[in-house]
PDB file of N, CA and C in Angstrom:
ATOM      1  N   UNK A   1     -40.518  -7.866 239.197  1.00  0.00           N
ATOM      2  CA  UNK A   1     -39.248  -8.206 239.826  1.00  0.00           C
ATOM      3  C   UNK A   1     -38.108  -8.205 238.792  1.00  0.00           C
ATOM      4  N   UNK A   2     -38.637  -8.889 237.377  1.00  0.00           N
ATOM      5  CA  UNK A   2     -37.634  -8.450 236.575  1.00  0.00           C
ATOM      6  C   UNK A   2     -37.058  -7.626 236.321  1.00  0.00           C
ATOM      7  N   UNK A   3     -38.219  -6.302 235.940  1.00  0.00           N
ATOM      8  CA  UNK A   3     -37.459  -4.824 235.512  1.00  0.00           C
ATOM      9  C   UNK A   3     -36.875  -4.384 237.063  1.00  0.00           C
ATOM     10  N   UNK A   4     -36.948  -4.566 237.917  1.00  0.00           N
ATOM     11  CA  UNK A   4     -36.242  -4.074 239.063  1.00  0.00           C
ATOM     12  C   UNK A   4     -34.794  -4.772 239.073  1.00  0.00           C
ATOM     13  N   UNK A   5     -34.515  -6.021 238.871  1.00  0.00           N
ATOM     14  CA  UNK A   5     -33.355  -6.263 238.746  1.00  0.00           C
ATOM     15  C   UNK A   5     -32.632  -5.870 237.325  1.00  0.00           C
ATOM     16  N   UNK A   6     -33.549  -5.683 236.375  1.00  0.00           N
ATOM     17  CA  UNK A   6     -32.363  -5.166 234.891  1.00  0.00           C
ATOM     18  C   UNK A   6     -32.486  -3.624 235.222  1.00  0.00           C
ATOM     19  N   UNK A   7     -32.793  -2.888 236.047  1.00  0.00           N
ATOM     20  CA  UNK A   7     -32.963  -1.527 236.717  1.00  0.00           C
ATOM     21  C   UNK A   7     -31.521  -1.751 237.652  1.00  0.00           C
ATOM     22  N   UNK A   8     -31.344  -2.506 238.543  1.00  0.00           N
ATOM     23  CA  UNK A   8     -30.049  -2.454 239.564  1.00  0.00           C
ATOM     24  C   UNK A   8     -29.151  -3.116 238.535  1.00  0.00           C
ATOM     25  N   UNK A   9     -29.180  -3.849 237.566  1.00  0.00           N
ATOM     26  CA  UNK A   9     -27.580  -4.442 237.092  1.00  0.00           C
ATOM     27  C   UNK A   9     -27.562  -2.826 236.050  1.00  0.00           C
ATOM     28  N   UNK A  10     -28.456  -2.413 235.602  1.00  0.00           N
ATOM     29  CA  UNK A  10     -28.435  -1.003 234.677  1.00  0.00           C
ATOM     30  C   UNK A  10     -27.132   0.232 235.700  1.00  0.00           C
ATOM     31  N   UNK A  11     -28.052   0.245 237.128  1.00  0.00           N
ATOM     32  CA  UNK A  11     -26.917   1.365 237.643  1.00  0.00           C
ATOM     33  C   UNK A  11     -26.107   0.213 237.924  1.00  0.00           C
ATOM     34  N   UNK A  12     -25.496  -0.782 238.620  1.00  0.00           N
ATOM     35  CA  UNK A  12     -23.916  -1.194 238.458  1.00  0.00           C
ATOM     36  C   UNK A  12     -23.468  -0.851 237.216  1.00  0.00           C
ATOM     37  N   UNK A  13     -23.789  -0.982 236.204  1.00  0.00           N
ATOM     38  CA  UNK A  13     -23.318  -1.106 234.489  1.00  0.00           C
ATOM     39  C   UNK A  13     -22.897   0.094 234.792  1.00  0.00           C
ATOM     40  N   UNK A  14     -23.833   1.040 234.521  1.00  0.00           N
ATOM     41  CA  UNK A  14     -23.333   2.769 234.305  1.00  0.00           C
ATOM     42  C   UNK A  14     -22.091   2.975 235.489  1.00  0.00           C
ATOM     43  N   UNK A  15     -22.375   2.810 236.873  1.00  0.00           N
ATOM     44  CA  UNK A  15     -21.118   2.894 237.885  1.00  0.00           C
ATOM     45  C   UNK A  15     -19.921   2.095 237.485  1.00  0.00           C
ATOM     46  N   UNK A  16     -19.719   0.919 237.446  1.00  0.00           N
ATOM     47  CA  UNK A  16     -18.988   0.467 236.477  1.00  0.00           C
ATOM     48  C   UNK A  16     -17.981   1.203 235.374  1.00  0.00           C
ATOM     49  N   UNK A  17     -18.547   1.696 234.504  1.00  0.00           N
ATOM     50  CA  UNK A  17     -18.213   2.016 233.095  1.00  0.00           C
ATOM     51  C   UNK A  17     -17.560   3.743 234.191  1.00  0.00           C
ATOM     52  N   UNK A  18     -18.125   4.559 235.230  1.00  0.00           N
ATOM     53  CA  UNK A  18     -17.574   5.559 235.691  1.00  0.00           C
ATOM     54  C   UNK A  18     -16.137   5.194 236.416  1.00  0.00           C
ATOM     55  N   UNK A  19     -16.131   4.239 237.103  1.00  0.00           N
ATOM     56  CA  UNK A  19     -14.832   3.875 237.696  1.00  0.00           C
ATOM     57  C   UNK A  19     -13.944   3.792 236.948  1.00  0.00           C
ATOM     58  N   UNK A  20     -14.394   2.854 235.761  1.00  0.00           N
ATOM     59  CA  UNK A  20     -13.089   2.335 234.433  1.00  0.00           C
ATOM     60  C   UNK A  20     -12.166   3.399 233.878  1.00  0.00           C
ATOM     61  N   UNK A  21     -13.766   4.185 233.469  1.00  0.00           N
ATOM     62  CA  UNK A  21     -13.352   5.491 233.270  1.00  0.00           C
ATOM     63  C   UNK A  21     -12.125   6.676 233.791  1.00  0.00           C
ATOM     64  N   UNK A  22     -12.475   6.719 235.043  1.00  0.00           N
ATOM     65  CA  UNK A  22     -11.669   6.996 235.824  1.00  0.00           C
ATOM     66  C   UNK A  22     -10.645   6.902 235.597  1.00  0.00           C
ATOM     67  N   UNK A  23     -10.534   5.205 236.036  1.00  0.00           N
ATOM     68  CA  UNK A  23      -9.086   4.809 235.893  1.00  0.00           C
ATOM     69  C   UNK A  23      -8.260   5.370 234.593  1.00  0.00           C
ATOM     70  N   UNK A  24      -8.454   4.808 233.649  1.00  0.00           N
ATOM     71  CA  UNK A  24      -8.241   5.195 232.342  1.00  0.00           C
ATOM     72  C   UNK A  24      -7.619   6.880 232.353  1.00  0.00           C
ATOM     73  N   UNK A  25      -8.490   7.596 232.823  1.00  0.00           N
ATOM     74  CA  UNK A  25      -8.072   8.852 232.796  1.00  0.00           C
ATOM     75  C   UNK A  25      -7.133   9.229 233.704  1.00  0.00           C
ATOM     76  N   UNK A  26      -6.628   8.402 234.805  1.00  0.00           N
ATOM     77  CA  UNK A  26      -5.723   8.744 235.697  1.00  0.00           C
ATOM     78  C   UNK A  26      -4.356   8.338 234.752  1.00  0.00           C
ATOM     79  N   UNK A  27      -4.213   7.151 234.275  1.00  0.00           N
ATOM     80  CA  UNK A  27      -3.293   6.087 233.229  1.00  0.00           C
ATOM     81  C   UNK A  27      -2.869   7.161 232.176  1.00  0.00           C
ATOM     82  N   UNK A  28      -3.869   8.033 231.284  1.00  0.00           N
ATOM     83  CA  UNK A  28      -3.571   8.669 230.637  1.00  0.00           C
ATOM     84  C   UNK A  28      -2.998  10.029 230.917  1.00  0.00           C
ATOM     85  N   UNK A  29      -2.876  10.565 232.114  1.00  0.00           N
ATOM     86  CA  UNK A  29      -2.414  11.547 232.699  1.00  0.00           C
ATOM     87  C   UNK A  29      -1.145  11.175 233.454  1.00  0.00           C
ATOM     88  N   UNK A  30      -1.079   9.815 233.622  1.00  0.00           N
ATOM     89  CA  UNK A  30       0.792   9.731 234.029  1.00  0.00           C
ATOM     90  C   UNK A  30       1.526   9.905 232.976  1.00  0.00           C
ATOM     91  N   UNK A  31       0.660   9.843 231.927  1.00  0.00           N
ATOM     92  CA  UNK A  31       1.621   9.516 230.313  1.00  0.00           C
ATOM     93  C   UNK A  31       1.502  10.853 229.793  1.00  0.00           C
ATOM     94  N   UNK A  32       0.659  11.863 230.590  1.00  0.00           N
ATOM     95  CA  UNK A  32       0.947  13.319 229.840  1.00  0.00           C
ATOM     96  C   UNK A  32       0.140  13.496 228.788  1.00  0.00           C
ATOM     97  N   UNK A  33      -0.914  12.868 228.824  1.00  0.00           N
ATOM     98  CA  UNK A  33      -1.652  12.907 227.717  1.00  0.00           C
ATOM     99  C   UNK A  33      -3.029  13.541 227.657  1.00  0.00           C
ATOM    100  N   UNK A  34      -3.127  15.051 228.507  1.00  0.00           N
ATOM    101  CA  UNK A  34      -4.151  15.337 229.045  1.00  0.00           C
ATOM    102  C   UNK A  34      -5.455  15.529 227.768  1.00  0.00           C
ATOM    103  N   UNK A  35      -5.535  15.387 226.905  1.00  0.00           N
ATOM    104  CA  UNK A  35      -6.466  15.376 225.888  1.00  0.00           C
ATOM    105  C   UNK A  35      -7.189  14.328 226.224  1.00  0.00           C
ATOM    106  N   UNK A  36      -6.828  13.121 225.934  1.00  0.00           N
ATOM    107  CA  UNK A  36      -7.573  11.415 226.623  1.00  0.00           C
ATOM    108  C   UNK A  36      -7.695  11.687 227.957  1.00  0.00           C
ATOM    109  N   UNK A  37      -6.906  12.322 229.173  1.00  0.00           N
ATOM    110  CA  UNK A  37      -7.270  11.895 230.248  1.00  0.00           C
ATOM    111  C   UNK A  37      -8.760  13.373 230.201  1.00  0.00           C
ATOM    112  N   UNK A  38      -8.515  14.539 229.981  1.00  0.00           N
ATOM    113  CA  UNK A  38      -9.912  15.266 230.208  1.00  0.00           C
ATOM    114  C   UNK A  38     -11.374  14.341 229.333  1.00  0.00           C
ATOM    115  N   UNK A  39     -10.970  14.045 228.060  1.00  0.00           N
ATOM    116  CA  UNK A  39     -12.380  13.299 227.535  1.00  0.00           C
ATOM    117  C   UNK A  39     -12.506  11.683 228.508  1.00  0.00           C
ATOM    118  N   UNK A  40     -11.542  11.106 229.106  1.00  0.00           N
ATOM    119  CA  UNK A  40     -12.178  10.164 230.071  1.00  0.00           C
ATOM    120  C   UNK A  40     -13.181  10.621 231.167  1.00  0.00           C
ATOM    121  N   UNK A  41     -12.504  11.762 232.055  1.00  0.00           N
ATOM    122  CA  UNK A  41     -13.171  11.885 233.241  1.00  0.00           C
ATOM    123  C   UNK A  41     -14.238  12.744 232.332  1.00  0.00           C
ATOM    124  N   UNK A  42     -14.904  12.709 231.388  1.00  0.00           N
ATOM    125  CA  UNK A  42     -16.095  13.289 230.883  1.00  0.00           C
ATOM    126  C   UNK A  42     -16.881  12.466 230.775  1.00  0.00           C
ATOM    127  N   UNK A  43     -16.594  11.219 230.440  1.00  0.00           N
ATOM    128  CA  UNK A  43     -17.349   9.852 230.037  1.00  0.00           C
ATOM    129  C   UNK A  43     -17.348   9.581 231.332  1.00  0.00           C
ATOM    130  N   UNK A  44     -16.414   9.299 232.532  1.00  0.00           N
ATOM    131  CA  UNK A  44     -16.883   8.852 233.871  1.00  0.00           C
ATOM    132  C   UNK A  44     -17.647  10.130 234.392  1.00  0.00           C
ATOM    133  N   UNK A  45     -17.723  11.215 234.156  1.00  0.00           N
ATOM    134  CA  UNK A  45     -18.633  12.183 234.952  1.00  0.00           C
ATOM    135  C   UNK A  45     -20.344  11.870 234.312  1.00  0.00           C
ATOM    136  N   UNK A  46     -19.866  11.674 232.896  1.00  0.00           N
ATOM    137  CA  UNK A  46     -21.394  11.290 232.194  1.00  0.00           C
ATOM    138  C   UNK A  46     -21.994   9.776 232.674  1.00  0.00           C
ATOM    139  N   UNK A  47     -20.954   8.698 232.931  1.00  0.00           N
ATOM    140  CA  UNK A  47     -21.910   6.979 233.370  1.00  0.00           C
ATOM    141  C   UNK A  47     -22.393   7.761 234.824  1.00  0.00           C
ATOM    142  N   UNK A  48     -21.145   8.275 235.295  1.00  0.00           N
ATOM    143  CA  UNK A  48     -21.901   8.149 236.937  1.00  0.00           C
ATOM    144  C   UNK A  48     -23.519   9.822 236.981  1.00  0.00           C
ATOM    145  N   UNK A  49     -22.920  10.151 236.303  1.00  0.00           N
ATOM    146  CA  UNK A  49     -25.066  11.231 235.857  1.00  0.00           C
ATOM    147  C   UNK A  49     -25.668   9.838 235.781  1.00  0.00           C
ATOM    148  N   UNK A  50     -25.835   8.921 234.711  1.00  0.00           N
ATOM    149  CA  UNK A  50     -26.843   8.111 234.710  1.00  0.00           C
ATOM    150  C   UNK A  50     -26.721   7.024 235.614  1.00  0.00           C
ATOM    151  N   UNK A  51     -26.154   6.547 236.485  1.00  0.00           N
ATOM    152  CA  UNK A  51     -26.015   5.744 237.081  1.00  0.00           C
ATOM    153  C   UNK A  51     -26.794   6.465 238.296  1.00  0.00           C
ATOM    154  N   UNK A  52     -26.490   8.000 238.760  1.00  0.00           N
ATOM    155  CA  UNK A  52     -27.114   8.793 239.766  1.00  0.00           C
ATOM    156  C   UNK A  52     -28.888   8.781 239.673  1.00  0.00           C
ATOM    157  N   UNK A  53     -28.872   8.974 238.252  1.00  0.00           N
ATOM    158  CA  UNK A  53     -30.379   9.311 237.633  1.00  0.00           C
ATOM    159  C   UNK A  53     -31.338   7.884 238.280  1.00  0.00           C
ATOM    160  N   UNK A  54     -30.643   6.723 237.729  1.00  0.00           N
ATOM    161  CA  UNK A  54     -31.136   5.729 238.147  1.00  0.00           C
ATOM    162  C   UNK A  54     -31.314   5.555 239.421  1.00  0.00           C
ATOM    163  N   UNK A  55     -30.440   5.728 240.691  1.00  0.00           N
ATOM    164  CA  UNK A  55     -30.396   5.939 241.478  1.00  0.00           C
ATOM    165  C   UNK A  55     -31.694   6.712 242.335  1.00  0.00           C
ATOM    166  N   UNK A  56     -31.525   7.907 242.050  1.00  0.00           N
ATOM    167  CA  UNK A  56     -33.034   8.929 242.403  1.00  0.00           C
ATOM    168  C   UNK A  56     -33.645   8.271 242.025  1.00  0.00           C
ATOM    169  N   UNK A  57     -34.473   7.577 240.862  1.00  0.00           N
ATOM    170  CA  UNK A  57     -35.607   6.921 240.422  1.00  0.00           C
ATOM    171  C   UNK A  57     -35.796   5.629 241.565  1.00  0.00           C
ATOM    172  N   UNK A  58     -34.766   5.142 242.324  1.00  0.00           N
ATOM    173  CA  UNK A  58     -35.153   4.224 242.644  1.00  0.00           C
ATOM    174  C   UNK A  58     -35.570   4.629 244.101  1.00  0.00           C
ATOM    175  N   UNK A  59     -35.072   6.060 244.611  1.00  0.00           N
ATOM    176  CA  UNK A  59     -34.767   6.534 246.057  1.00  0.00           C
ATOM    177  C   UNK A  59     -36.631   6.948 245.911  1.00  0.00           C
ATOM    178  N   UNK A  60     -36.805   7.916 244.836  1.00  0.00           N
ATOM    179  CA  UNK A  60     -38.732   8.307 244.631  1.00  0.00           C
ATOM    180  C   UNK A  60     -39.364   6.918 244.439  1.00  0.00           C
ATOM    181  N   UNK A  61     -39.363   6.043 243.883  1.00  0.00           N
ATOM    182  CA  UNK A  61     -40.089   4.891 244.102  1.00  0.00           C
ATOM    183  C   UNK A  61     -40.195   4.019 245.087  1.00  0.00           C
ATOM    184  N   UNK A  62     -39.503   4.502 245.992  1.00  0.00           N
ATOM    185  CA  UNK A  62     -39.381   3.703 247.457  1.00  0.00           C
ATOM    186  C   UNK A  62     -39.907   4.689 248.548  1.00  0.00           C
ATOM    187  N   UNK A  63     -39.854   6.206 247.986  1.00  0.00           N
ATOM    188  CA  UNK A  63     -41.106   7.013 248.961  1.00  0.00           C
ATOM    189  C   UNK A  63     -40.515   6.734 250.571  1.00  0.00           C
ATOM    190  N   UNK A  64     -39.312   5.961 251.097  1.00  0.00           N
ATOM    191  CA  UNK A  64     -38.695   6.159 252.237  1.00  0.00           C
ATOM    192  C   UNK A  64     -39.696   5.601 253.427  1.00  0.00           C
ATOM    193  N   UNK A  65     -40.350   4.661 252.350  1.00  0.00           N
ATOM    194  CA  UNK A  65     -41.745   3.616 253.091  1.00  0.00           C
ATOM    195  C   UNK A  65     -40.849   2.434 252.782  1.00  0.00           C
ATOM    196  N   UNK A  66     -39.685   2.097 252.407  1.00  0.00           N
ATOM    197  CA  UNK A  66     -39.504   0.362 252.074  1.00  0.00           C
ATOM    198  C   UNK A  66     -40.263  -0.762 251.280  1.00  0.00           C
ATOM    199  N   UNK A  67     -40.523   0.574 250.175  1.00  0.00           N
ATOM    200  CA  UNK A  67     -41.812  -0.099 248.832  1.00  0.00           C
ATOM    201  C   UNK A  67     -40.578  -0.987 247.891  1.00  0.00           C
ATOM    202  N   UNK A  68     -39.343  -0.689 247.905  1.00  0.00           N
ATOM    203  CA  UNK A  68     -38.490  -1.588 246.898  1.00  0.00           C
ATOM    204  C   UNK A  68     -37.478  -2.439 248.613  1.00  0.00           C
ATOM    205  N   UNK A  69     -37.837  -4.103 248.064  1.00  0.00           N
ATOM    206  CA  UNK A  69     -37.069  -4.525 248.819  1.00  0.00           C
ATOM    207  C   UNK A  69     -35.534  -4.115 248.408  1.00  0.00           C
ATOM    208  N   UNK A  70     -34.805  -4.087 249.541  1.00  0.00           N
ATOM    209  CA  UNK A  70     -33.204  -3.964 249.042  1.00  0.00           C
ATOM    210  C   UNK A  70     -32.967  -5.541 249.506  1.00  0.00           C
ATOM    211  N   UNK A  71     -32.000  -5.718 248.714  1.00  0.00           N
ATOM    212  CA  UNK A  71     -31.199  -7.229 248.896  1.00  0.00           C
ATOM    213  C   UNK A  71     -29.614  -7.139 248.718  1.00  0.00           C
ATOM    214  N   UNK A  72     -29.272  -7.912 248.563  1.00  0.00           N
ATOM    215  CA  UNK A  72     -27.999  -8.158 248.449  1.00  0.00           C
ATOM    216  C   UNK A  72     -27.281  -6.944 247.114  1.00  0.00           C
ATOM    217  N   UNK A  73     -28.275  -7.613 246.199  1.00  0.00           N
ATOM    218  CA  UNK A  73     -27.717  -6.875 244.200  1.00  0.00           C
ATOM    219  C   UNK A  73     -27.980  -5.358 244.689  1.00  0.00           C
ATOM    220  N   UNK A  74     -29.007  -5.325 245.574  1.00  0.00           N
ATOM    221  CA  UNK A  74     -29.040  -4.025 245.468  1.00  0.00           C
ATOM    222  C   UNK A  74     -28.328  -2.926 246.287  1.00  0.00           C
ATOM    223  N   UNK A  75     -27.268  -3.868 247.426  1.00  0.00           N
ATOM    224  CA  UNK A  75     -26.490  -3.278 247.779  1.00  0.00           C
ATOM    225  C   UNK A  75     -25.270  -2.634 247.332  1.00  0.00           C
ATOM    226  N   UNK A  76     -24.763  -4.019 246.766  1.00  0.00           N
ATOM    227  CA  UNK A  76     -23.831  -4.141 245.553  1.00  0.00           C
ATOM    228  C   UNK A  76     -24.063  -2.941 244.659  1.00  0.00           C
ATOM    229  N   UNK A  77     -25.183  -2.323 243.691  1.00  0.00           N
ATOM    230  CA  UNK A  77     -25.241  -1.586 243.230  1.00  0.00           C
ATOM    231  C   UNK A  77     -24.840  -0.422 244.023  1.00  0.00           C
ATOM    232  N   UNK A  78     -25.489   0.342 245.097  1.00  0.00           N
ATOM    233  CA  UNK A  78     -25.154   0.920 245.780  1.00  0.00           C
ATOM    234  C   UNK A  78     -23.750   1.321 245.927  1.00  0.00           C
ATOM    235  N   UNK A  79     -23.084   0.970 246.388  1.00  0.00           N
ATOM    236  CA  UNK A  79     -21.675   0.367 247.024  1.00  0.00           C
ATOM    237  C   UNK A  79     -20.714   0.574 245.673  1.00  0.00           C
ATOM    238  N   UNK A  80     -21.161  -0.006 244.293  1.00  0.00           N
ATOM    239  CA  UNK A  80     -20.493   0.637 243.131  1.00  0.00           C
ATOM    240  C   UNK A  80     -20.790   1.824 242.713  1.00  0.00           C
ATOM    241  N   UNK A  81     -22.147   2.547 242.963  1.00  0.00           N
ATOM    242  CA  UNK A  81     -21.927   4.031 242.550  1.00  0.00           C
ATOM    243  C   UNK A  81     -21.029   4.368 243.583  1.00  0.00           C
ATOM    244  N   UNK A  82     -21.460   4.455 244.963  1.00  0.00           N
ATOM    245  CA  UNK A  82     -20.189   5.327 245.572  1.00  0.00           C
ATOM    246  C   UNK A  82     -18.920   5.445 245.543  1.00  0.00           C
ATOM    247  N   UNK A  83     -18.631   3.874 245.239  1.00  0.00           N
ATOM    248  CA  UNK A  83     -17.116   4.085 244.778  1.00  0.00           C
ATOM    249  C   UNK A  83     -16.779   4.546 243.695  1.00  0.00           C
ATOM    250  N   UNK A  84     -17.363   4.497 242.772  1.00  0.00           N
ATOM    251  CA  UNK A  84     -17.259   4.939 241.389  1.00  0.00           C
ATOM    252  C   UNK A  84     -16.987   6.194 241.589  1.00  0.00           C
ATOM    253  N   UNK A  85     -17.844   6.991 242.188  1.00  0.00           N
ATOM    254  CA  UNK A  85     -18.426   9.013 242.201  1.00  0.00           C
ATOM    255  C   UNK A  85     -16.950   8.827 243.180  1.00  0.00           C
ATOM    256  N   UNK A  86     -16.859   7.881 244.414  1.00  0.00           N
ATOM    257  CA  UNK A  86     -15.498   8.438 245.204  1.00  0.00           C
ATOM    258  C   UNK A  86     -14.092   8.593 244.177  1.00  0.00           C
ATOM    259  N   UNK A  87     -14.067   7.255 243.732  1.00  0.00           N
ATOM    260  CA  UNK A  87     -12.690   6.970 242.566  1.00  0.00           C
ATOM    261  C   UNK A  87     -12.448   8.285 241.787  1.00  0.00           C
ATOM    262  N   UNK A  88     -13.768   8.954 241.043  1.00  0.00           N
ATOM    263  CA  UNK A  88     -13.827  10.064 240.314  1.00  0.00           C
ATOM    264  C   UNK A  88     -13.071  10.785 240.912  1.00  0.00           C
ATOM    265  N   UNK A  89     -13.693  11.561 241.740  1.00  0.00           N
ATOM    266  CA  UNK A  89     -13.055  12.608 242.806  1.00  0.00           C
ATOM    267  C   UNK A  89     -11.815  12.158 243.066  1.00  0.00           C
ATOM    268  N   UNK A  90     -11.354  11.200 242.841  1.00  0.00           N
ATOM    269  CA  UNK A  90     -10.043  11.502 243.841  1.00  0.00           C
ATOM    270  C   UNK A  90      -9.256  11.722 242.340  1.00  0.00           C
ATOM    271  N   UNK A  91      -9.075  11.079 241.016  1.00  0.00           N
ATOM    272  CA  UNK A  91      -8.948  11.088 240.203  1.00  0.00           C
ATOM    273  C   UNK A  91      -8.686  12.017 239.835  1.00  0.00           C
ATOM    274  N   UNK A  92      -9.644  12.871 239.677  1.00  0.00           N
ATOM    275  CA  UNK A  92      -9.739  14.469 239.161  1.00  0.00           C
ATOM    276  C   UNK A  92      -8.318  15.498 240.260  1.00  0.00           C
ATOM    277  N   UNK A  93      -8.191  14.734 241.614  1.00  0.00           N
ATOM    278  CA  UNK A  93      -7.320  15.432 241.665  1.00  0.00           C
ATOM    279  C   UNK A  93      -6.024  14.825 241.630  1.00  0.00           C
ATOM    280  N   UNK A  94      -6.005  13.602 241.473  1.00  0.00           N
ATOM    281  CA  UNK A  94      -4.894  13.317 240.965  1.00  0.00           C
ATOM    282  C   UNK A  94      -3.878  13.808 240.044  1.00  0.00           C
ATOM    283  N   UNK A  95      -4.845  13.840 239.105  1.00  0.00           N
ATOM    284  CA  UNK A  95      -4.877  14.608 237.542  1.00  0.00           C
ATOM    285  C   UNK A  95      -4.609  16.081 238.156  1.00  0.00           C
ATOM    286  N   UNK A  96      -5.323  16.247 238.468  1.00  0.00           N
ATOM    287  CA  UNK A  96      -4.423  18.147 238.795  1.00  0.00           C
ATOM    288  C   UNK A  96      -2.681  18.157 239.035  1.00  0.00           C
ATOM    289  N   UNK A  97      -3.072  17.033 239.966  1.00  0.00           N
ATOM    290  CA  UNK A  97      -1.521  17.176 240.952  1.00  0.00           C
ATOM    291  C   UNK A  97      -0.453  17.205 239.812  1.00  0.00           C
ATOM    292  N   UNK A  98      -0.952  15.714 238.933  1.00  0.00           N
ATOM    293  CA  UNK A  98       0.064  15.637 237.533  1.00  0.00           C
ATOM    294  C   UNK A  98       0.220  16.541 236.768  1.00  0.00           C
ATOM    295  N   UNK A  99      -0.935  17.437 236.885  1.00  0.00           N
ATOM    296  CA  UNK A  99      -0.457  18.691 235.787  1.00  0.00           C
ATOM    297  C   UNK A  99       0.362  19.587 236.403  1.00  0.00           C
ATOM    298  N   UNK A 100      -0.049  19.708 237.614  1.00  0.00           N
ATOM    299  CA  UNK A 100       1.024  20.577 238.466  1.00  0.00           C
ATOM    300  C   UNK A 100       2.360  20.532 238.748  1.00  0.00           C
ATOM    301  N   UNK A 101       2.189  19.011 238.807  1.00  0.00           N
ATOM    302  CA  UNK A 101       4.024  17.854 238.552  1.00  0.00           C
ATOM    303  C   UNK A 101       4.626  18.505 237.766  1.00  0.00           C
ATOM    304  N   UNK A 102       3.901  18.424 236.107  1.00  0.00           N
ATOM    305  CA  UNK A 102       4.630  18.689 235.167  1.00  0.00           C
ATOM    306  C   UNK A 102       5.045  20.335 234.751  1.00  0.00           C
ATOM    307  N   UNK A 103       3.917  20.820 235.210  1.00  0.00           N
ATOM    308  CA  UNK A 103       4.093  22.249 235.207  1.00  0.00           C
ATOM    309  C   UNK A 103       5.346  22.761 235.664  1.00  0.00           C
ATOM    310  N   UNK A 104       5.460  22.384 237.155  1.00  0.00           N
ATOM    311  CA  UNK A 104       6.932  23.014 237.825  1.00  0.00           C
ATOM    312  C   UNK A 104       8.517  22.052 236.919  1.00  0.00           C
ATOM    313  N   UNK A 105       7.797  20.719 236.745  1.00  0.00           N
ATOM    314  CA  UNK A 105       9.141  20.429 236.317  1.00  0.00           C
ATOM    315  C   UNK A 105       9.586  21.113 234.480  1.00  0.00           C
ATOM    316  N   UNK A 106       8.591  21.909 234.311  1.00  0.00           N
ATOM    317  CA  UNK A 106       9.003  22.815 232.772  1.00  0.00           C
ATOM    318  C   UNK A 106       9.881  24.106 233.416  1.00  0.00           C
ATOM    319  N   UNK A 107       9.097  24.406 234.624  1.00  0.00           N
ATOM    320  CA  UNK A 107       9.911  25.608 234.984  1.00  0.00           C
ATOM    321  C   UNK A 107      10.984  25.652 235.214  1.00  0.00           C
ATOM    322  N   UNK A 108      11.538  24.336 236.221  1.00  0.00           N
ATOM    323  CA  UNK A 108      12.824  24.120 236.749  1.00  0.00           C
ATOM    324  C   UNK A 108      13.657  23.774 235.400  1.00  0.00           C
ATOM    325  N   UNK A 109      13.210  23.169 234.863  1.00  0.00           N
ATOM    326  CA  UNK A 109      14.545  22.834 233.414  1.00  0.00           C
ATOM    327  C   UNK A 109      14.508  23.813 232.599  1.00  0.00           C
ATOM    328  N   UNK A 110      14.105  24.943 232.564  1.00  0.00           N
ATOM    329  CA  UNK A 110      14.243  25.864 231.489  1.00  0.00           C
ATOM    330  C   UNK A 110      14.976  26.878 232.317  1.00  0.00           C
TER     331      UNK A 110
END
């Protein structure tokens, strides 16, 4: 029961650290700073891989027989990868849009 719960706070941790990520990289792309914002969403594309990995390991050990009780933590976990992988995605196009922002506004002032 132990390693199953330091297994679910493991993927919150990794989902976690993908959202932050995220964020971070959206923050650094209002400021034009696309160097930090591309190596963020690399580090949130890399927590949420292992946060996924963990994930599958837990989806094959449950064989879709209800061999791992789910509870509460383990919803919670749940519920933070998806938002995490959602936050990403939207992120990434956020970040486009800003480059695109800035793109046209070079064209128009020159």
């Amino acid at each position: 029961m132990q390693e199953m719960e330091s297994t679910v706070m493991e993927l919150i941790i990794h989902a976690g650290e993908a959202r932050s990520s995220s964020m971070q990289a959206l923050q650094a792309a209002r400021k034009h700073n696309w160097q930090e914002a591309d190596a963020l969403l690399a580090s949130a594309r890399d927590a949420a891989r292992e946060a996924h990995k963990i994930q599958t390991a837990l989806i094959g050990a449950d064989e879709g027989c209800g061999k791992i009780p789910v509870n509460l933590i383990m919803v919670h976990a749940q519920d933070h990868l998806m938002n995490a992988m959602l936050c990403r995605d939207l992120v990434e196009e956020l970040i486009y849009l800003h480059r695109q922002v800035q793109a046209l506004s070079k064209t128009h002032v020159q």
